[in-house]
PDB file of N, CA and C in Angstrom:
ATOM      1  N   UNK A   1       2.613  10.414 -10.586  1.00  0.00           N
ATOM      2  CA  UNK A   1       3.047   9.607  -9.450  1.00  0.00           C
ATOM      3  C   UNK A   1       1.834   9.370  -8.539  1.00  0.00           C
ATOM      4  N   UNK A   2       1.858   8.229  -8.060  1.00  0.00           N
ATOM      5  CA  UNK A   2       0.011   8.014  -7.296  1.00  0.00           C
ATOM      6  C   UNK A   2       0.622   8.952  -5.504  1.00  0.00           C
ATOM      7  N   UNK A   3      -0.562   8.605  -4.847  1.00  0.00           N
ATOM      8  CA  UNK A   3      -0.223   9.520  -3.880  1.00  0.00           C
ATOM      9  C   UNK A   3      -0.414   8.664  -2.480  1.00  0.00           C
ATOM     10  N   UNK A   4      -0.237   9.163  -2.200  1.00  0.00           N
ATOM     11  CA  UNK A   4      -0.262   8.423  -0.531  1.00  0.00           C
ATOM     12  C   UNK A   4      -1.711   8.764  -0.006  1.00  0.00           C
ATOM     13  N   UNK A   5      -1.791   7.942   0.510  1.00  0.00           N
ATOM     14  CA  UNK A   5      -3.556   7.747   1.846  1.00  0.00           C
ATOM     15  C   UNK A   5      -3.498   6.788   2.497  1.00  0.00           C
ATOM     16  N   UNK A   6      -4.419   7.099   3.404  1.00  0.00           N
ATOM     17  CA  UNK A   6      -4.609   6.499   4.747  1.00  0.00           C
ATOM     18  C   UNK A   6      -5.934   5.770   4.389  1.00  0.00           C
ATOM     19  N   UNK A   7      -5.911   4.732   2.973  1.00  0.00           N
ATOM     20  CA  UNK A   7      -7.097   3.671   3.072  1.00  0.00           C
ATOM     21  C   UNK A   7      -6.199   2.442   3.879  1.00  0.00           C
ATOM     22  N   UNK A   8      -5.135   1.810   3.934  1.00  0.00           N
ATOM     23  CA  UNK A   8      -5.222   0.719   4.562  1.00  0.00           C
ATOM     24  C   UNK A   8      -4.917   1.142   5.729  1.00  0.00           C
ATOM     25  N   UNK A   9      -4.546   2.141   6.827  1.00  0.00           N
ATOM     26  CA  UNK A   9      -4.781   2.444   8.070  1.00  0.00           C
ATOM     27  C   UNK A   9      -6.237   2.137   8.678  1.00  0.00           C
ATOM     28  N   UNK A  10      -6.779   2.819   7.507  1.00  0.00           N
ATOM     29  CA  UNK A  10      -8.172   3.067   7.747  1.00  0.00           C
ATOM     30  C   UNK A  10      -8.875   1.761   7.805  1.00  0.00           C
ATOM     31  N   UNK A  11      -8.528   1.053   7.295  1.00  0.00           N
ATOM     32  CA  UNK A  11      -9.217  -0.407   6.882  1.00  0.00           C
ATOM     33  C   UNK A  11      -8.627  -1.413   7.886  1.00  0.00           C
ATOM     34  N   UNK A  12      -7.219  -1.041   8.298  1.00  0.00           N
ATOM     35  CA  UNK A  12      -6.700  -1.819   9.429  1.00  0.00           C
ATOM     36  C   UNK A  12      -7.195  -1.355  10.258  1.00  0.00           C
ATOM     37  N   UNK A  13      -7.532  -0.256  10.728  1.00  0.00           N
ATOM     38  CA  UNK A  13      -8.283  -0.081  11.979  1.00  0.00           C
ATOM     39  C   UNK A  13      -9.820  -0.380  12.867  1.00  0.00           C
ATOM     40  N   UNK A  14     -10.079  -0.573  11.853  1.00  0.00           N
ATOM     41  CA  UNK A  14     -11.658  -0.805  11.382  1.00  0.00           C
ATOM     42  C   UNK A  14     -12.820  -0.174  12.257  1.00  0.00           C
ATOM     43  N   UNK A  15     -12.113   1.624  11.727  1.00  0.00           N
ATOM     44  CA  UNK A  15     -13.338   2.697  12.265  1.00  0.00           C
ATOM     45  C   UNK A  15     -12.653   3.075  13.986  1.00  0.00           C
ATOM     46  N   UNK A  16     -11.469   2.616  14.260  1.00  0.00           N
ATOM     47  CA  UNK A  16     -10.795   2.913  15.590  1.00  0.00           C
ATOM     48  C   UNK A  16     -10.362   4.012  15.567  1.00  0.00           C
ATOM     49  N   UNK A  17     -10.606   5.403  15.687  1.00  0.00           N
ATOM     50  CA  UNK A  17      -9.990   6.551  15.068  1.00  0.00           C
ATOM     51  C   UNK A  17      -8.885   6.643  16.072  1.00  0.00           C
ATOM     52  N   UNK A  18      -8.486   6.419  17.454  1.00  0.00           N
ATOM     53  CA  UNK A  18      -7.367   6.697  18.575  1.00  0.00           C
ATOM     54  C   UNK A  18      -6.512   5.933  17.712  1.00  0.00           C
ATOM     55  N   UNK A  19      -6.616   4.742  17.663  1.00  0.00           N
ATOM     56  CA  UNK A  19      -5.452   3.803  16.596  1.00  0.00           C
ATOM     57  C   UNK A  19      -5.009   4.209  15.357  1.00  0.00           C
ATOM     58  N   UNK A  20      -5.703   4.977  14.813  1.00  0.00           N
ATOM     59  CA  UNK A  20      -5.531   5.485  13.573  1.00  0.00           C
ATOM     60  C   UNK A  20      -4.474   6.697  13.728  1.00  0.00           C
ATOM     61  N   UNK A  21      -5.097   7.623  14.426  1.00  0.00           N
ATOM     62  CA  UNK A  21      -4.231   8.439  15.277  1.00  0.00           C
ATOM     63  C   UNK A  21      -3.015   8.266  15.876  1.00  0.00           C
ATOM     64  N   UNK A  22      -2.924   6.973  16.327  1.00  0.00           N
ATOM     65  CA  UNK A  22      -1.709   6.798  16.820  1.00  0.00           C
ATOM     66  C   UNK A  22      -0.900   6.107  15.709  1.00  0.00           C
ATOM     67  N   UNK A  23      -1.055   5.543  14.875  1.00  0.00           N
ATOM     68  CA  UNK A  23      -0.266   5.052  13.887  1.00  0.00           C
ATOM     69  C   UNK A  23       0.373   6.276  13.057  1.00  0.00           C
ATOM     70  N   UNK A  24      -0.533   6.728  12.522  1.00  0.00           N
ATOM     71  CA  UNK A  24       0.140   8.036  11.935  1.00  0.00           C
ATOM     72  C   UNK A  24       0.916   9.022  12.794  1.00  0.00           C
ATOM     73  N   UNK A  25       0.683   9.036  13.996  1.00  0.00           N
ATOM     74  CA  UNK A  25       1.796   9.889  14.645  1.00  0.00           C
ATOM     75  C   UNK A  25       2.932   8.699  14.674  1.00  0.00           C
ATOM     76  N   UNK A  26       2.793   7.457  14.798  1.00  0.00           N
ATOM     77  CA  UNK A  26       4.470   6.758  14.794  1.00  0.00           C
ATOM     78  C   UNK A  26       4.913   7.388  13.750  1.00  0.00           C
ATOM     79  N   UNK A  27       3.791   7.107  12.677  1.00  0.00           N
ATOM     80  CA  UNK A  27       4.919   7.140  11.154  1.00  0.00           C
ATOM     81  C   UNK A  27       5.464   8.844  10.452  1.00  0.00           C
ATOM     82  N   UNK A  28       4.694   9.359  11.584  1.00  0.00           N
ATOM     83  CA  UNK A  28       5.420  11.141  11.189  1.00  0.00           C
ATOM     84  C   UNK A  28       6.499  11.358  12.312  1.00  0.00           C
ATOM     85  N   UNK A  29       6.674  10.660  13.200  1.00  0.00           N
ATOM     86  CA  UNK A  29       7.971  10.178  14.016  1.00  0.00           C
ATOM     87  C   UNK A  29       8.971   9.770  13.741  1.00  0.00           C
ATOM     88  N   UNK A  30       8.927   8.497  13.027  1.00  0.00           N
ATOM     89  CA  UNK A  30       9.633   7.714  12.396  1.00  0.00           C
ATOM     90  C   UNK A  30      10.114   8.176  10.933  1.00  0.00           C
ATOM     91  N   UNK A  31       8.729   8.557  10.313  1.00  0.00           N
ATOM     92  CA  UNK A  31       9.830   8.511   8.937  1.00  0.00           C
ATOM     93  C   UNK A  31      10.297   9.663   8.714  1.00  0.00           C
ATOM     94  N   UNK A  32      10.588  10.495   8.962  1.00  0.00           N
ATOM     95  CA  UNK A  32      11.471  12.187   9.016  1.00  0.00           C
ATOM     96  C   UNK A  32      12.954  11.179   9.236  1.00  0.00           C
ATOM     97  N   UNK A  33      13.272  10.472  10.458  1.00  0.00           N
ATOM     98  CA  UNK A  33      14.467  10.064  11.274  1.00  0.00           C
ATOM     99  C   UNK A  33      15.191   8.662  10.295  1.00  0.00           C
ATOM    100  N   UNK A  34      13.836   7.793   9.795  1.00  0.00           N
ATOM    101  CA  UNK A  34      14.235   6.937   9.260  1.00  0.00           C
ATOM    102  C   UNK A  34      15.222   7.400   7.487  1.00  0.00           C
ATOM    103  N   UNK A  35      14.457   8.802   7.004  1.00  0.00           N
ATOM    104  CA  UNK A  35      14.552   9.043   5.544  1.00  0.00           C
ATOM    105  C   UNK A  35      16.059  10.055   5.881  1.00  0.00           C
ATOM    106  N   UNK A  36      16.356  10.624   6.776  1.00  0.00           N
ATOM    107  CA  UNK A  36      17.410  11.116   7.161  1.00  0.00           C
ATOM    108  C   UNK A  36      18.963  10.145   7.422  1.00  0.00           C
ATOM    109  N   UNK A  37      18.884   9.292   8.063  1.00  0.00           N
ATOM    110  CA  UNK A  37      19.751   7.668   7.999  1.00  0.00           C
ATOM    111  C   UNK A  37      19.698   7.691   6.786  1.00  0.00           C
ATOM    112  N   UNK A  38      18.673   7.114   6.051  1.00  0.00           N
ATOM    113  CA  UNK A  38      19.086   7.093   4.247  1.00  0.00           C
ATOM    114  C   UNK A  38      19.575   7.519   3.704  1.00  0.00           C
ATOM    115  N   UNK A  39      19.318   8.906   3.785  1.00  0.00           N
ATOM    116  CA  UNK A  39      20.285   9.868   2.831  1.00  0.00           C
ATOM    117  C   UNK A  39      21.740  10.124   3.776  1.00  0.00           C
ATOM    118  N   UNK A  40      21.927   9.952   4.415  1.00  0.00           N
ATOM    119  CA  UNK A  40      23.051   9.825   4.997  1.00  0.00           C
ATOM    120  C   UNK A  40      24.571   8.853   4.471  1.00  0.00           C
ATOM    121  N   UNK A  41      23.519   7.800   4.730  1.00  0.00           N
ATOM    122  CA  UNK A  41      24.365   6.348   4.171  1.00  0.00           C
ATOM    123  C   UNK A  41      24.263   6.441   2.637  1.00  0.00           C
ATOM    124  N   UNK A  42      23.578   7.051   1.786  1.00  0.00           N
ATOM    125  CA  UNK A  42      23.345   7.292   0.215  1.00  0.00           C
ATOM    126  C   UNK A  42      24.520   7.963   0.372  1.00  0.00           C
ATOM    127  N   UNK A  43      24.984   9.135   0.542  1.00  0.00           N
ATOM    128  CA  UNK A  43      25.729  10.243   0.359  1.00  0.00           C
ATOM    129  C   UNK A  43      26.718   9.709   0.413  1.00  0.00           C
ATOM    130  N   UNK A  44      27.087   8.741   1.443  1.00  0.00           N
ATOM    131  CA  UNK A  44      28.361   8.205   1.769  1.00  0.00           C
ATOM    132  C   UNK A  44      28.740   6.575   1.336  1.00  0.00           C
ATOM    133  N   UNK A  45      27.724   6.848   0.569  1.00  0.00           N
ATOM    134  CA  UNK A  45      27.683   4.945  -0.644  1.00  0.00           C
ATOM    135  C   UNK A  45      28.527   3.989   0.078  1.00  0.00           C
ATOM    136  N   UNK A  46      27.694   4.110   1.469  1.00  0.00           N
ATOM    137  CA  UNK A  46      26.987   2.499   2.135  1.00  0.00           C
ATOM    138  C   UNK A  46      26.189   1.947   2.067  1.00  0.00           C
ATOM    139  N   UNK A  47      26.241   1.414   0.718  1.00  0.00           N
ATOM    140  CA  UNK A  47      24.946   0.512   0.324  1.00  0.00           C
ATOM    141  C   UNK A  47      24.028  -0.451   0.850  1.00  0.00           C
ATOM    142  N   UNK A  48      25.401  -1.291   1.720  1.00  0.00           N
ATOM    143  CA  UNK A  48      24.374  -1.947   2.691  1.00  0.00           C
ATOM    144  C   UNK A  48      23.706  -1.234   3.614  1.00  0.00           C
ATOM    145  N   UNK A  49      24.341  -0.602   4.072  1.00  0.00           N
ATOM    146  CA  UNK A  49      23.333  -0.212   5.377  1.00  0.00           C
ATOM    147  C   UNK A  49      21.971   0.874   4.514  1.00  0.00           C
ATOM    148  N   UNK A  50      22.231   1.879   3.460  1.00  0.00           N
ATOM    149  CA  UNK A  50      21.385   2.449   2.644  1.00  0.00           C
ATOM    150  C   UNK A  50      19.980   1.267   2.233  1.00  0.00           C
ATOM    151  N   UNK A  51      20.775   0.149   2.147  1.00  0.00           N
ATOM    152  CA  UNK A  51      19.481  -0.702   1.312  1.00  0.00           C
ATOM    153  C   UNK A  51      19.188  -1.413   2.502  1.00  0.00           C
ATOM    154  N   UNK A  52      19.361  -1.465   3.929  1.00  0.00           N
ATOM    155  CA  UNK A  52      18.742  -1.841   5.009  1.00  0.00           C
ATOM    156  C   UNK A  52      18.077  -0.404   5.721  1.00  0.00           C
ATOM    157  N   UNK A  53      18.356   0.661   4.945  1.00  0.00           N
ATOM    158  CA  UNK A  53      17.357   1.804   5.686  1.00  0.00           C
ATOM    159  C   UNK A  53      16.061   1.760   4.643  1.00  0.00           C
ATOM    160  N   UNK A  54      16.266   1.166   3.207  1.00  0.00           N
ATOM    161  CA  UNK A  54      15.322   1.161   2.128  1.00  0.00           C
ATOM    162  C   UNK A  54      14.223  -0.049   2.640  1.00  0.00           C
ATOM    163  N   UNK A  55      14.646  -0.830   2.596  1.00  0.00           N
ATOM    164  CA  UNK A  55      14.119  -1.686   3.380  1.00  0.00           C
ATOM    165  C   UNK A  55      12.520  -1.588   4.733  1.00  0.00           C
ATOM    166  N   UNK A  56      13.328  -0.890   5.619  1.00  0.00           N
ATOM    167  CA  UNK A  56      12.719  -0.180   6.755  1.00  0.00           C
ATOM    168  C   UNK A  56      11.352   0.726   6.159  1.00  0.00           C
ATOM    169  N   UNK A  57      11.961   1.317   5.042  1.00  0.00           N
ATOM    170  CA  UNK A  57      10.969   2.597   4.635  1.00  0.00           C
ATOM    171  C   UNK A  57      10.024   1.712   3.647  1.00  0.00           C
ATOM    172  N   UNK A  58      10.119   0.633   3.179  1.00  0.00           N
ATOM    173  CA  UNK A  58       9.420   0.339   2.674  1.00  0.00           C
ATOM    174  C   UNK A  58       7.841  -0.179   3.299  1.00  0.00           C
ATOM    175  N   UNK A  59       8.372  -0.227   4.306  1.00  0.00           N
ATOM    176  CA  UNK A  59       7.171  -0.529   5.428  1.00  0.00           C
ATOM    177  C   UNK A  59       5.873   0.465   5.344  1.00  0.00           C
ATOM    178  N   UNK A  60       6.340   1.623   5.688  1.00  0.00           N
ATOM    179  CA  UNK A  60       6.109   2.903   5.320  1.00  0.00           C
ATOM    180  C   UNK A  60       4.780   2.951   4.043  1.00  0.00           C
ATOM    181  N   UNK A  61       6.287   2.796   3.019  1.00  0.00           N
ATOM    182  CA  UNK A  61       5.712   2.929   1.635  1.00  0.00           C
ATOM    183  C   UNK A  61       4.791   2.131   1.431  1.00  0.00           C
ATOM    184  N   UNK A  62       4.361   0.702   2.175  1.00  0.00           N
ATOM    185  CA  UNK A  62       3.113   0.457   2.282  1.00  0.00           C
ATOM    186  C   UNK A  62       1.934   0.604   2.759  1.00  0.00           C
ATOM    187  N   UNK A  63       2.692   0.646   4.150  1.00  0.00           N
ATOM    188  CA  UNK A  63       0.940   1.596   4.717  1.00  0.00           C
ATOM    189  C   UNK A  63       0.572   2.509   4.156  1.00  0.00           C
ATOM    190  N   UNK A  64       1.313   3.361   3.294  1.00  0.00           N
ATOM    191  CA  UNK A  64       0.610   4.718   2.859  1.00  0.00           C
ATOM    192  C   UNK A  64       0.088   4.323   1.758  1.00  0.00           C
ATOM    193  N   UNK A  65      -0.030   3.050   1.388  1.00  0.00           N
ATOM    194  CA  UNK A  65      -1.056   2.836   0.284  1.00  0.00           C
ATOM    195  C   UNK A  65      -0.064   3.265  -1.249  1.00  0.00           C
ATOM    196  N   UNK A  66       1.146   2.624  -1.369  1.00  0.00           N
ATOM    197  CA  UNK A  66       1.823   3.215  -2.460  1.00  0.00           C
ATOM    198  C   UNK A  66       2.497   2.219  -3.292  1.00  0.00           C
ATOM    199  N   UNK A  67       1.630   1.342  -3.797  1.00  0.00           N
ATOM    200  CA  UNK A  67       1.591   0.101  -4.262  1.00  0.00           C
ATOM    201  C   UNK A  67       2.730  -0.004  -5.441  1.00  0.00           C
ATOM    202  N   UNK A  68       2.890   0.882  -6.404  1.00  0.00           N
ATOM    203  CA  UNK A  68       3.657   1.251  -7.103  1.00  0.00           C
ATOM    204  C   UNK A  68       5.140   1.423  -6.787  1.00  0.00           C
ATOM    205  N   UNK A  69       5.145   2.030  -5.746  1.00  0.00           N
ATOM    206  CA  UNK A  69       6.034   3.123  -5.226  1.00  0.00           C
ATOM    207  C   UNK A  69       6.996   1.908  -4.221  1.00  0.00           C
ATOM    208  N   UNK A  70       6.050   1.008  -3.508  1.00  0.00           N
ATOM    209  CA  UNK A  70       6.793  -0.356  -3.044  1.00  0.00           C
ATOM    210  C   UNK A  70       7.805  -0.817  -4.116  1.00  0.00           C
ATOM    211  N   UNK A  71       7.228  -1.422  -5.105  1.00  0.00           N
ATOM    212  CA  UNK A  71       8.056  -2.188  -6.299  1.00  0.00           C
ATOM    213  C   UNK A  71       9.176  -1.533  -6.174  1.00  0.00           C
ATOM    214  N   UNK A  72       9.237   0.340  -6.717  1.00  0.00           N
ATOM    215  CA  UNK A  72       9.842   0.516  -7.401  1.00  0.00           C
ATOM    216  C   UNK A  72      11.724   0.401  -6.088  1.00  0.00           C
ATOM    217  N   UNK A  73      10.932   0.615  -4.182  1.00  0.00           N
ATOM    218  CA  UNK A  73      11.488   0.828  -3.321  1.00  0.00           C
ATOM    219  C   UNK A  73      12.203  -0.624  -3.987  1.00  0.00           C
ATOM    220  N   UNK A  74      11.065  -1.632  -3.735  1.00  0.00           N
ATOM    221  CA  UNK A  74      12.247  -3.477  -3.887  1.00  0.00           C
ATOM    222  C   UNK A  74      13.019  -3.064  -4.837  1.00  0.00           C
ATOM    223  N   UNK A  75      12.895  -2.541  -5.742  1.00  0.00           N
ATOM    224  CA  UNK A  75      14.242  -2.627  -6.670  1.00  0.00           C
ATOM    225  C   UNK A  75      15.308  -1.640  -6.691  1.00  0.00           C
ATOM    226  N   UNK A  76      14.694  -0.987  -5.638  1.00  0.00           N
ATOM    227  CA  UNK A  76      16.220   0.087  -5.632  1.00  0.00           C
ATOM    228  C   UNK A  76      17.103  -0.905  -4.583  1.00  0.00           C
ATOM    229  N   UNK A  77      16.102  -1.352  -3.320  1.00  0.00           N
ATOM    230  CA  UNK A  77      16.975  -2.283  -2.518  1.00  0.00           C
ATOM    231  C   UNK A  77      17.608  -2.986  -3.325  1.00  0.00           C
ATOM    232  N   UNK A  78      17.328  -3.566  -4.236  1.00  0.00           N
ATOM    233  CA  UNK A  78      18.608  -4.804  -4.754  1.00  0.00           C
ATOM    234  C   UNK A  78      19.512  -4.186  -5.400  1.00  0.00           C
ATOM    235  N   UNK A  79      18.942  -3.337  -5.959  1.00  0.00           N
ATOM    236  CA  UNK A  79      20.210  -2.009  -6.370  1.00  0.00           C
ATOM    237  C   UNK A  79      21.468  -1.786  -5.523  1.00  0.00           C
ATOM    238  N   UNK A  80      20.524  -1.397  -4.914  1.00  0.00           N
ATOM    239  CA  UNK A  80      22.027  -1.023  -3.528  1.00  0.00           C
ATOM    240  C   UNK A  80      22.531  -2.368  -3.238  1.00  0.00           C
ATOM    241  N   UNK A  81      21.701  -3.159  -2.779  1.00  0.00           N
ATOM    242  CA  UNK A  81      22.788  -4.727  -2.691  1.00  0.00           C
ATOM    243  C   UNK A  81      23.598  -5.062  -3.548  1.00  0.00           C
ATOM    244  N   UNK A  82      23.609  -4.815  -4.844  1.00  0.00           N
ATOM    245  CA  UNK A  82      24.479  -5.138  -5.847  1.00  0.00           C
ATOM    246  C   UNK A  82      25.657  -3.706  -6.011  1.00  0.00           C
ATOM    247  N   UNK A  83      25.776  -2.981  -4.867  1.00  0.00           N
ATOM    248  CA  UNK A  83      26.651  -1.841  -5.313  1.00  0.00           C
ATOM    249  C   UNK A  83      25.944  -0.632  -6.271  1.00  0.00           C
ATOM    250  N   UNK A  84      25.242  -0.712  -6.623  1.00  0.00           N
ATOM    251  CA  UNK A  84      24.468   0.689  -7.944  1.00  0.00           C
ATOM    252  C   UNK A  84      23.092   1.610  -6.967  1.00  0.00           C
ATOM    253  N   UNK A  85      23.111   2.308  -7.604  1.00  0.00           N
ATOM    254  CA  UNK A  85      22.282   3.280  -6.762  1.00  0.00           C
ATOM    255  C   UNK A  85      21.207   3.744  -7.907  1.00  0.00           C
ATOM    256  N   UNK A  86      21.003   2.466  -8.877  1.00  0.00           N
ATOM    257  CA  UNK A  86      20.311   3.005  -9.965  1.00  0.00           C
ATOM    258  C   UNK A  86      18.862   2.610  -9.010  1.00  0.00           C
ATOM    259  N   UNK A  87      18.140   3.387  -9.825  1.00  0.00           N
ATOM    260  CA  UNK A  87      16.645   4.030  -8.845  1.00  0.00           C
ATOM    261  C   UNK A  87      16.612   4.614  -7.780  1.00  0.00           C
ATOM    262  N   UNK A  88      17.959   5.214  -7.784  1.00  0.00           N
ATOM    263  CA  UNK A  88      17.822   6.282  -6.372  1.00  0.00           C
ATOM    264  C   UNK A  88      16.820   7.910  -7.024  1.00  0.00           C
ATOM    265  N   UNK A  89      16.800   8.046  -8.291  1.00  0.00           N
ATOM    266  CA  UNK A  89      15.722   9.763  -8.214  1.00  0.00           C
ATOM    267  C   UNK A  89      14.391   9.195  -7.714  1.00  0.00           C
ATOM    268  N   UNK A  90      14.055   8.116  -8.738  1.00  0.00           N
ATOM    269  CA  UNK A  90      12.548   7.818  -8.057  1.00  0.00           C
ATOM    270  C   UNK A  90      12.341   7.410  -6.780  1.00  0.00           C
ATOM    271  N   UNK A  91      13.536   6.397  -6.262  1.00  0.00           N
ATOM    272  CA  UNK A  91      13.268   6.392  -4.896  1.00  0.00           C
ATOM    273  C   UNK A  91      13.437   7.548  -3.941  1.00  0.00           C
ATOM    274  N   UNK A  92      13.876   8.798  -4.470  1.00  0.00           N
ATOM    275  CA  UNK A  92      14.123  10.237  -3.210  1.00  0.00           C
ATOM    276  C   UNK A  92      12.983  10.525  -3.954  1.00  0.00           C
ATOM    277  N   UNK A  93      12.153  10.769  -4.954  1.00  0.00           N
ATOM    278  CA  UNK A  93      11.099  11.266  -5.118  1.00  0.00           C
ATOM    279  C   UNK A  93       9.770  10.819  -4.202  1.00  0.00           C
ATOM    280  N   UNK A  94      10.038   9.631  -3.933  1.00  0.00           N
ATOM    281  CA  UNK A  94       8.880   9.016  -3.231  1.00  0.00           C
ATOM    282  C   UNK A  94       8.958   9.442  -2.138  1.00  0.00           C
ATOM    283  N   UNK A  95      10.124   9.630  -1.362  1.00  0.00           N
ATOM    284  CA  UNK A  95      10.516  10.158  -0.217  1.00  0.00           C
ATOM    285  C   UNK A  95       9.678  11.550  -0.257  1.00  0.00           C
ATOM    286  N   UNK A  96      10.122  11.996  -1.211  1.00  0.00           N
ATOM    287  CA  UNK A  96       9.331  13.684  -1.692  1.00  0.00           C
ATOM    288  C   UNK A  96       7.942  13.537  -1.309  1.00  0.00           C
ATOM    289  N   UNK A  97       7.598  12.997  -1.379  1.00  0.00           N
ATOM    290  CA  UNK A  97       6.163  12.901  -2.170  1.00  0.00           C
ATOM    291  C   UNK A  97       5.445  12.145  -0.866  1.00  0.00           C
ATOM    292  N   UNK A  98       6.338  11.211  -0.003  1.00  0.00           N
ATOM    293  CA  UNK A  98       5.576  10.834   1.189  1.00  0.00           C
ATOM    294  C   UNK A  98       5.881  11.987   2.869  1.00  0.00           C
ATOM    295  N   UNK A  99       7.108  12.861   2.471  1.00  0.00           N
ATOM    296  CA  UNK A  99       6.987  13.930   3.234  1.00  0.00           C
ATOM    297  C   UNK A  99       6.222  14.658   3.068  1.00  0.00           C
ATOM    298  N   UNK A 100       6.119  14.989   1.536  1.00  0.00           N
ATOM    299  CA  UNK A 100       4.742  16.437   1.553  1.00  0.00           C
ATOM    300  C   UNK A 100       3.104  15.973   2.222  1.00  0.00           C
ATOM    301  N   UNK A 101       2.882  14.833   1.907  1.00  0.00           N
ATOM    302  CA  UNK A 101       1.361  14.248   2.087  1.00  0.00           C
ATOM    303  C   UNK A 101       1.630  14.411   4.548  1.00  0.00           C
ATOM    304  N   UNK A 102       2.658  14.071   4.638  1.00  0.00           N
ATOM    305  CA  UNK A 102       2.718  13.622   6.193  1.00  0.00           C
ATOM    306  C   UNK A 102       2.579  15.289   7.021  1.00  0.00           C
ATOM    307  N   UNK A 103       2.979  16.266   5.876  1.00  0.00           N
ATOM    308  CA  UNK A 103       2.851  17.238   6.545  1.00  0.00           C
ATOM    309  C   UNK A 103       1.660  17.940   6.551  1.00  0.00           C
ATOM    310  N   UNK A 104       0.801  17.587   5.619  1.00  0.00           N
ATOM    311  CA  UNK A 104      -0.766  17.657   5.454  1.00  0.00           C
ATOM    312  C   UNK A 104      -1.544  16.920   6.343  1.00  0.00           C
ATOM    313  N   UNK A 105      -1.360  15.910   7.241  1.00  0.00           N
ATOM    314  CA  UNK A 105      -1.640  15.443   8.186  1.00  0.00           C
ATOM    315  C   UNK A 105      -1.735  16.028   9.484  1.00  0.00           C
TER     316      UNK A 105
END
């Protein structure tokens, strides 16, 4: 599974380390609260609102540089729009996998 980094922070910032700083504290703010709503509405197969919290996180899943890991988010969203929750392991894995890296931060 590829991993998360802070090259396009880094590259959006261009050498601003306070901005850099402050972006990553939104997104260790945000995505704990945002990935919690998800699994919430997962559990309780509200798809729409689940694939409008997928959505949200996909934002996420791009800044952290997870090019892969986007796709695989778009297609769980249409998943859930169509009622199925198929690509929900890989999509909670990514979740996995972008909590462990945020707490190394």
């Amino acid at each position: 599974m590829e991993q998360p980094n802070l090259s396009y922070i880094n590259q959006l910032s261009g050498g601003d380390k306070a901005f850099e700083e402050k972006l990553i504290t939104i997104i260790k703010d945000e995505f704990p609260k945002e990935k919690d709503i998800y699994f919430k509405n997962i559990e309780n197969d509200n798809f729409k609102e689940a694939a409008e919290n997928v959505h949200k996180l996909k934002h996420k899943i791009s800044i952290l540089g997870l090019e892969k890991s986007y796709e695989v988010a778009v297609n769980f969203e249409n998943s859930l729009l169509d009622q199925s929750k198929t690509g929900k392991d890989d999509f909670d894995a990514i979740m996995q996998n972008i909590t462990d890296f945020l707490a190394t931060l």
